[in-house]
Protein backbone atom coordinates (compact mmCIF):
# COMPACT_ATOMS: atom_id res chain seq x y z
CA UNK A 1 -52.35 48.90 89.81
CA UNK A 2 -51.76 49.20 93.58
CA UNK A 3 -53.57 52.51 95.07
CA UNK A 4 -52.13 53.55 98.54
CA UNK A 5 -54.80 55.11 100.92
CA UNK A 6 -54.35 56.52 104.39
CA UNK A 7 -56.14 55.24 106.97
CA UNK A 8 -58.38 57.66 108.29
CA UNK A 9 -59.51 56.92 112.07
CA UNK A 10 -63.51 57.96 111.99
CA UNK A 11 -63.99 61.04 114.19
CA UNK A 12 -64.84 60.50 117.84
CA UNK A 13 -68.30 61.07 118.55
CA UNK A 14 -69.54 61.85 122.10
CA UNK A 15 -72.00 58.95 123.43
CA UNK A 16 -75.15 59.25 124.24
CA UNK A 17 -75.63 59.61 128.13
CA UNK A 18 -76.99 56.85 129.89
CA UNK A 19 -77.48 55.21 132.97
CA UNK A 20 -73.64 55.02 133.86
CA UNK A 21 -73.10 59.01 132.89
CA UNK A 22 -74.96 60.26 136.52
CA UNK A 23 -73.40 62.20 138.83
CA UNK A 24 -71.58 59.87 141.27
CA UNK A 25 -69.39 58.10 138.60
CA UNK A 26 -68.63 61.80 137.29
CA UNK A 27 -67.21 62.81 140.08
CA UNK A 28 -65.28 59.83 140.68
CA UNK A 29 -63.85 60.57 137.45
CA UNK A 30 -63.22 63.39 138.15
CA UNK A 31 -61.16 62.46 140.94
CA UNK A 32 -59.40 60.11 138.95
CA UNK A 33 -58.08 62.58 136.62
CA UNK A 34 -57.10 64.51 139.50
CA UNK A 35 -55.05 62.36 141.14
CA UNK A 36 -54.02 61.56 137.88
CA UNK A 37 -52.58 64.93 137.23
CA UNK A 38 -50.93 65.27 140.20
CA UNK A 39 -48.94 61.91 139.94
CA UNK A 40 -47.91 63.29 136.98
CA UNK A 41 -46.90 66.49 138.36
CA UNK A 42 -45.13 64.63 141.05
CA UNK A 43 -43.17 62.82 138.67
CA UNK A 44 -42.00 65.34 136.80
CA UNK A 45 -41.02 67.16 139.85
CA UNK A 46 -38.88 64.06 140.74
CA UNK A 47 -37.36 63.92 137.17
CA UNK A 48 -37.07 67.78 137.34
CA UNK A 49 -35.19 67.56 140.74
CA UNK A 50 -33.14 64.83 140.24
CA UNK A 51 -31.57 66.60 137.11
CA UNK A 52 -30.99 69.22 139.29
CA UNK A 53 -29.45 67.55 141.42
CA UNK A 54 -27.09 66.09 139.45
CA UNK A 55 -25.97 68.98 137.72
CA UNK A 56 -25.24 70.57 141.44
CA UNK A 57 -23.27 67.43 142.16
CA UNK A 58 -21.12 67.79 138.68
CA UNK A 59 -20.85 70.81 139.20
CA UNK A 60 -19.94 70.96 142.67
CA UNK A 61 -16.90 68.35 142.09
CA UNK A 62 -15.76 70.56 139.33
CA UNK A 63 -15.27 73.02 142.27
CA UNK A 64 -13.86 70.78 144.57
CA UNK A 65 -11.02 69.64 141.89
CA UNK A 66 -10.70 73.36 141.00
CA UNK A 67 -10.29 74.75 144.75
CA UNK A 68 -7.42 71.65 145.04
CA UNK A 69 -5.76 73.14 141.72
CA UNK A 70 -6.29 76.34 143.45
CA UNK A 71 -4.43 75.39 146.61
CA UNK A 72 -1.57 73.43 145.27
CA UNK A 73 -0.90 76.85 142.63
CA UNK A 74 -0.83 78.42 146.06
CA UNK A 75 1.12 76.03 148.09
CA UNK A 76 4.01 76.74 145.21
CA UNK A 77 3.86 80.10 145.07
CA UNK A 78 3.95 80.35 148.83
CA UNK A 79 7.53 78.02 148.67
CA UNK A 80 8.97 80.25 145.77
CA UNK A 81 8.04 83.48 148.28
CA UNK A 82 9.81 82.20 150.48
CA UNK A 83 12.83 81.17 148.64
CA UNK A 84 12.83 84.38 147.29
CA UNK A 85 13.16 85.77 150.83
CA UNK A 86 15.75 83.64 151.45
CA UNK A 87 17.51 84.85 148.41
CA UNK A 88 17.61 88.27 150.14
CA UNK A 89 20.04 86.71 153.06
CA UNK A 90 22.75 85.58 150.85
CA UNK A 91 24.58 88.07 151.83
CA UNK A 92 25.05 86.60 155.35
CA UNK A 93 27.72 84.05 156.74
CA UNK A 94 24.16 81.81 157.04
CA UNK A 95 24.83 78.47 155.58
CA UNK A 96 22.29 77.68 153.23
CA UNK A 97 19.56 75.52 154.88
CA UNK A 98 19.70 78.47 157.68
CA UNK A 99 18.87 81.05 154.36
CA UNK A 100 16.25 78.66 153.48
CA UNK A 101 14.86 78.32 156.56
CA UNK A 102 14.48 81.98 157.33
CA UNK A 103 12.87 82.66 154.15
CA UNK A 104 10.56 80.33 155.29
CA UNK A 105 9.92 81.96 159.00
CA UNK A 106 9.77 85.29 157.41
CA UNK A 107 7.17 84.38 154.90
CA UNK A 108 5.03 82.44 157.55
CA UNK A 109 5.12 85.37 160.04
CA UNK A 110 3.85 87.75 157.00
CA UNK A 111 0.92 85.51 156.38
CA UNK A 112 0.26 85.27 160.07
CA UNK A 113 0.41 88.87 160.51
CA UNK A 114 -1.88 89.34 157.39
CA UNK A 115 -4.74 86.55 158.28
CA UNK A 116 -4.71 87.83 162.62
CA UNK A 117 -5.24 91.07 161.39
CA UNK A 118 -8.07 89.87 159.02
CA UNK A 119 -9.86 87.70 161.74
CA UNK A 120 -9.94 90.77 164.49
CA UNK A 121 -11.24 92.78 161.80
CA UNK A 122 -13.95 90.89 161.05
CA UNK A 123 -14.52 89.77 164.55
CA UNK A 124 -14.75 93.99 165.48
CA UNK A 125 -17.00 93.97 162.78
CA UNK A 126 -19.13 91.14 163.44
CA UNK A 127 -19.30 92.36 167.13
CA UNK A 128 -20.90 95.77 165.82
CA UNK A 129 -23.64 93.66 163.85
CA UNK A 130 -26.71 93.44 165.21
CA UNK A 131 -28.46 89.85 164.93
CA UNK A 132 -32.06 91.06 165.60
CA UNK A 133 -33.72 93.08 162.63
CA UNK A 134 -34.73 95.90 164.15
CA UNK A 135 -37.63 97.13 161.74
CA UNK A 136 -39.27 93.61 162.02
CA UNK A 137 -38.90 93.80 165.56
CA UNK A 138 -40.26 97.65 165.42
CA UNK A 139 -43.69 95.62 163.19
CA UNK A 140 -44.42 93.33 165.66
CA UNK A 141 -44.34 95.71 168.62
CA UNK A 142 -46.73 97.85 166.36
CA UNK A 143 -48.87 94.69 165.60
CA UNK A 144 -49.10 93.89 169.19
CA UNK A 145 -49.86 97.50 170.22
CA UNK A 146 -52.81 96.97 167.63
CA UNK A 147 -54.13 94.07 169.07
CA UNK A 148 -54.24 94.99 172.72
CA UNK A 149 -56.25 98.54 171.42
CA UNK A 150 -58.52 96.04 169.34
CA UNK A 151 -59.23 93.39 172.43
């Protein structure tokens, strides 16, 4: 009759200092595991960051492809604003191209209009910012006031 048994590994007993165990080779060990540690650390920081990375990349193609979705939805709706406009001169003795292409003038003048008035007011507003932070700037006057008191 076949018996199974586990192996058991024998428990691991510390050994008996000698000559080997001074000081010298315990620091270099110590330094080994050290440096040991720290490669380790620095790998996972590479695996870390290249995951990262990667995810930032899919990611940021995902937005790229959207934004191009994006632009052609608003490409179209930009050509069926203006058609609509033109719509609004059939009324005229305009043949149709002439319709068409006023619809198209019309709607390009209302999106110029709309994006020059954007830019000069965020240009005015821009102008008004100011590009040094004035409480840091107010700390290191204080700091230097300090220092000429204290020298």
């Amino acid at each position: 009759m076949a018996t199974s048994r586990m192996a058991v590994a024998p428990a691991r007993v510390p050994a008996a200092p000698d000559d080997t165990d001074h000081l010298p080779a315990l620091v270099t060990r110590l330094g080994d595991d050290v440096m040991q540690l720290f490669d380790t650390k620095i790998s996972l920081l590479k695996v870390e960051l290249k995951e990262e990375a990667n995810t930032f990349l899919r990611r940021g193609v995902t937005i790229v492809v959207g934004a191009m979705v994006a632009w052609i939805g608003f490409a179209l709706l930009n050509i069926a604003v203006a058609l609509g406009v033109a719509t609004l001169f059939s009324t005229t003795n305009l043949s149709q191209s002439a319709q068409y292409a006023l619809g198209f003038v019309v709607t390009g003048a209302l999106y110029l209009f709309i994006g020059g008035i954007t830019v000069m007011v965020m240009k005015s507003r821009l102008a008004r910012q100011k590009l040094v932070p004035p409480r840091t700037v107010e700390e290191i006057r204080k700091d230097a006031l300090w220092l000429k008191k204290e020298l």
